[in-house]
Protein backbone atom coordinates (compact mmCIF):
# COMPACT_ATOMS: atom_id res chain seq x y z
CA UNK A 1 -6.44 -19.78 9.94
CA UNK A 2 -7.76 -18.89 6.88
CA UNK A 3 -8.44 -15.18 5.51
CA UNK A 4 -11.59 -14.24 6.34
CA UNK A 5 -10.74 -15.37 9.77
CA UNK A 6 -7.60 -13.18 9.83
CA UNK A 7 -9.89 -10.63 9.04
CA UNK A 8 -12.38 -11.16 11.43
CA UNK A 9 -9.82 -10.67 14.14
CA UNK A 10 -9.11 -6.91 12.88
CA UNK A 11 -13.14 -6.40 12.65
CA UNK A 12 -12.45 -5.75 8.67
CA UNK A 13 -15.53 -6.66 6.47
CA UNK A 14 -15.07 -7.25 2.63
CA UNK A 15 -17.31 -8.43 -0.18
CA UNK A 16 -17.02 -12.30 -1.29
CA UNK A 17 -15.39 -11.28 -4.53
CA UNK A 18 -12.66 -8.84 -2.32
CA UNK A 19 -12.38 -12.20 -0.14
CA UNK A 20 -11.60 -14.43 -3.40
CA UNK A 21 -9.48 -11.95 -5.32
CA UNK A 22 -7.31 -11.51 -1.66
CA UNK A 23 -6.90 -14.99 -1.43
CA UNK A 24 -5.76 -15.55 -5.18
CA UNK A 25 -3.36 -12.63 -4.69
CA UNK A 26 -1.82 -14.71 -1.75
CA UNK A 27 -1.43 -17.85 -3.89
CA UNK A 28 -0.03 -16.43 -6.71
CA UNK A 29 2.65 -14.60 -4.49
CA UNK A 30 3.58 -17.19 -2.98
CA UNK A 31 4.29 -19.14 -6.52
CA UNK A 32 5.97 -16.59 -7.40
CA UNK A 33 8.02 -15.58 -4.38
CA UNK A 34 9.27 -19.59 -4.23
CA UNK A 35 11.27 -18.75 -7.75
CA UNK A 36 11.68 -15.01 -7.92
CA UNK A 37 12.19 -14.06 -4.16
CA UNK A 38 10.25 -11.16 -4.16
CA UNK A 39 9.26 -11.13 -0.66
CA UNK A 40 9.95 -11.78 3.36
CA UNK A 41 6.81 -13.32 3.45
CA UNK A 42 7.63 -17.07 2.65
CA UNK A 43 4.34 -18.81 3.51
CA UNK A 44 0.43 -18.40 3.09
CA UNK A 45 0.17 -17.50 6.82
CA UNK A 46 2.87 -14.70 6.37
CA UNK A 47 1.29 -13.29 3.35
CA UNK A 48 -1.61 -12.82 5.38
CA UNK A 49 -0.70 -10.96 7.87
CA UNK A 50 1.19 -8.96 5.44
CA UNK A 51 -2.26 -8.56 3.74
CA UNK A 52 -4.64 -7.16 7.01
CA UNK A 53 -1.19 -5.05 7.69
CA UNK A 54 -2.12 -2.86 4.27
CA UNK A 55 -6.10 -3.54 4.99
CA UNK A 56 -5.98 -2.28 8.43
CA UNK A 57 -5.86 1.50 7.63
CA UNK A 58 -9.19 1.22 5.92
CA UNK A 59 -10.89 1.10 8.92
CA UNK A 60 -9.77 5.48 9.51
CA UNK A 61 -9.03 6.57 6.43
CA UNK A 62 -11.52 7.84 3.94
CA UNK A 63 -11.51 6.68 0.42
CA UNK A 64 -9.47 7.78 -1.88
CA UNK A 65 -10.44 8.31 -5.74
CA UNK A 66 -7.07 7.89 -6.45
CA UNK A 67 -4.32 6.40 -4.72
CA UNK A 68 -0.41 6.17 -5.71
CA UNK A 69 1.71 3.70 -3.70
CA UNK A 70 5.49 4.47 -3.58
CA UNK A 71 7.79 0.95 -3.63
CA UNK A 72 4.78 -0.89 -3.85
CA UNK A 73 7.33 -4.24 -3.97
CA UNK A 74 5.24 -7.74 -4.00
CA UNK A 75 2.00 -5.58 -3.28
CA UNK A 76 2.37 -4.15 0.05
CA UNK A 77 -0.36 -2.32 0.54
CA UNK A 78 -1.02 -0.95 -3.29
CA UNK A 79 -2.14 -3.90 -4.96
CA UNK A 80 -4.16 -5.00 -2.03
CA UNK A 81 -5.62 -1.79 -1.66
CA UNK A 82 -6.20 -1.88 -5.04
CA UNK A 83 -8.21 -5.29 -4.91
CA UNK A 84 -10.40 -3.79 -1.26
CA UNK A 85 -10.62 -0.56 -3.08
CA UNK A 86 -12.37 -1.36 -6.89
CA UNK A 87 -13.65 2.24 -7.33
CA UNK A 88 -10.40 3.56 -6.27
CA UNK A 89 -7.54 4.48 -9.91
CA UNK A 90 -4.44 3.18 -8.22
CA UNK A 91 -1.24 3.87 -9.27
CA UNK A 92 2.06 1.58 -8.30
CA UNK A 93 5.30 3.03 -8.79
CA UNK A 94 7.58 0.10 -8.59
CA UNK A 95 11.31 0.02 -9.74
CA UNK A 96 12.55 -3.34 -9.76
CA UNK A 97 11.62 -5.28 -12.96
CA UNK A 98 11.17 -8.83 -11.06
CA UNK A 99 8.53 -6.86 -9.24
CA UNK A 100 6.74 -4.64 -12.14
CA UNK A 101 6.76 -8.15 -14.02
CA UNK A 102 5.01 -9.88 -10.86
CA UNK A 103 2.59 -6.92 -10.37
CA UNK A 104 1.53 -6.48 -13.88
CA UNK A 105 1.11 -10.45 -13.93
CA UNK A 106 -0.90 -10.22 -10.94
CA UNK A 107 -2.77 -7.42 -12.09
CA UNK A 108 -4.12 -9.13 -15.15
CA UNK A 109 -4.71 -12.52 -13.92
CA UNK A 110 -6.64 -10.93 -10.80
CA UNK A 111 -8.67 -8.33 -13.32
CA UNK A 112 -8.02 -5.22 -11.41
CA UNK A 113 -9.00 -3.12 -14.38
CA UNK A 114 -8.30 0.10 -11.69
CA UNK A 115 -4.15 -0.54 -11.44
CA UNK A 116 -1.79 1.03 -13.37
CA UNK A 117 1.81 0.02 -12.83
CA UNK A 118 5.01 2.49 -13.34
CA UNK A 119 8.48 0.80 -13.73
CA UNK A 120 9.95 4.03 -12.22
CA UNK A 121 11.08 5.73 -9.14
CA UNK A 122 8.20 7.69 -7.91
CA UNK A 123 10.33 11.23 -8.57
CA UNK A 124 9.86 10.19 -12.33
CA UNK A 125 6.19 9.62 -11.89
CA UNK A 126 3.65 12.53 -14.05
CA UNK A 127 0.12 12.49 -13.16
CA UNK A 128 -2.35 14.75 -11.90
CA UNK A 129 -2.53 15.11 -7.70
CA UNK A 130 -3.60 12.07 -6.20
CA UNK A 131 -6.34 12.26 -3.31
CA UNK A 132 -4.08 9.72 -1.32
CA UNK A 133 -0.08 8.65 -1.45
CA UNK A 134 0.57 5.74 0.45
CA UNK A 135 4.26 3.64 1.24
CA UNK A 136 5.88 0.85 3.23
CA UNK A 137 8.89 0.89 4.37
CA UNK A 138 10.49 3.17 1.69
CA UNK A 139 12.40 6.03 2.99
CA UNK A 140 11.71 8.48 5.84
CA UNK A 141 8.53 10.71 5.43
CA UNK A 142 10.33 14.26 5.25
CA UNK A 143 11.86 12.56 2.08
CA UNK A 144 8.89 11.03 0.45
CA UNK A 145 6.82 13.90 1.19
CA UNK A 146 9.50 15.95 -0.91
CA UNK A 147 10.15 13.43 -3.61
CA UNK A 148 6.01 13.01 -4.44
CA UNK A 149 5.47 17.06 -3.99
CA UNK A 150 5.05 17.40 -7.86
CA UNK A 151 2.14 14.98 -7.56
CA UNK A 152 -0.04 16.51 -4.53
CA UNK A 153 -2.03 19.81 -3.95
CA UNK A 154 -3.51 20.81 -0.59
CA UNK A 155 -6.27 18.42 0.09
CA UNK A 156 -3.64 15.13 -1.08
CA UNK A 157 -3.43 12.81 2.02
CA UNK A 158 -0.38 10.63 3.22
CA UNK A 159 -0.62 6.83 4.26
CA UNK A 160 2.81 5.86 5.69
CA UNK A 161 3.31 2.08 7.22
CA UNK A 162 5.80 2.79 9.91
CA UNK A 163 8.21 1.25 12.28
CA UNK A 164 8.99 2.80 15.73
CA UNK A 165 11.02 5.66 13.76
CA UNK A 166 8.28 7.14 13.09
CA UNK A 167 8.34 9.42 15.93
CA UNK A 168 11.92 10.52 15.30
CA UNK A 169 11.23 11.03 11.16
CA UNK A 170 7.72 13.36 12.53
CA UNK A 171 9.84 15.88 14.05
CA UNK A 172 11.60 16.89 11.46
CA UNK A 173 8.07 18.29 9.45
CA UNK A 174 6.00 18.01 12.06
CA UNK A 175 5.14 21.41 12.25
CA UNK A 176 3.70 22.35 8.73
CA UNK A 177 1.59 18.77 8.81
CA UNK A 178 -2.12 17.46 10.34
CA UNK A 179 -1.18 13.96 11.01
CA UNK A 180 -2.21 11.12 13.35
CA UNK A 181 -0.31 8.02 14.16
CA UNK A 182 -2.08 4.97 14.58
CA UNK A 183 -0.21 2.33 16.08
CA UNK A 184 -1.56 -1.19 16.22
CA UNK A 185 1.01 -3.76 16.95
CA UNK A 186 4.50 -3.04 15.56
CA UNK A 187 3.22 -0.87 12.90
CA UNK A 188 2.59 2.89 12.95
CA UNK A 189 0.36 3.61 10.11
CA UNK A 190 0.72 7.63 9.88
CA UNK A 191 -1.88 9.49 8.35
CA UNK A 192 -0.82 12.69 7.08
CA UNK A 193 -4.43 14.49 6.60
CA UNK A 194 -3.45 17.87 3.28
CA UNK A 195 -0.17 18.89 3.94
């Protein structure tokens, strides 16, 4: 199956040029993740699904002006968000340098002139609030919602890509949050709506 096939599936429409830049993405991660292991996903196929994983949430959130992803890794769901999301400033806070180098690579040769990448843990991150945090598979939410506090205000929203801890992790701040949880195969993408 190809990509806009994958995509199909989901019901997620995207602009030829979104299609093109998502499908150059894929290639050059999997060049890339052949010498520098810098993700699970070992083939095409894998890297798509990977792909309408961090897509899928655009179909109930709204759109962000700004968006800072935590652990953004190869480029799940930052970068792609980044490439579905061209009006959007997006911010990757990314530690490990195999990873910055692949994401700043990838950011150039794909022209996303609305990425910024920050070799840095995202405590050590300084910007103004961002409309919308998101993260996969980094850390449990009542920890990333106190390590990025310095970068929200009220109205900042939360995108977390979730496993099936997600229900155990809500309890523990459920109470002071507006969240849903969207689950859609494995994943629960919670949605954390001003905190």
């Amino acid at each position: 199956m190809n990509l806009s096939q994958y995509l199909e599936k989901e019901g997620i429409t995207l602009g030829s040029d979104v299609m093109l830049k998502l499908e150059n993405f894929a290639s050059l991660l999997h060049e890339w993740n052949q010498i520098h292991n810098l993700t699970g996903a070992k083939s095409i196929d894998a890297i798509y699904v990977n792909i309408i994983d961090s897509l899928y949430p655009l179909s109930f959130i709204k759109q962000p002006k700004t968006l800072l992803d935590v652990g953004t890794g190869a480029g799940f769901p930052g970068l792609v968000l980044a490439i579905a999301l061209p009006q959007t400033k997006v911010v990757l806070a990314e530690p490990l340098k195999k990873r910055v180098s692949f994401l700043k690579y990838a950011s150039i040769d794909l022209e996303l002139d609305n990425v910024t990448v920050e070799a840095k843990r995202v405590e050590f991150i300084e910007y103004e609030a961002f409309d919308l945090i998101s993260s996969r598979a980094v850390t449990n939410t009542k920890l990333l919602l106190e390590l990025t506090k310095n970068i929200t205000n009220e109205s900042t929203e939360y995108l977390f890509y979730k496993g099936s801890r997600v229900f155990d992790e809500i309890e523990a701040v459920q109470h002071q949050l507006n969240y849903d949880i969207v689950e859609k195969n494995q994943r629960n993408y919670l949605y954390i709506k001003g905190v």
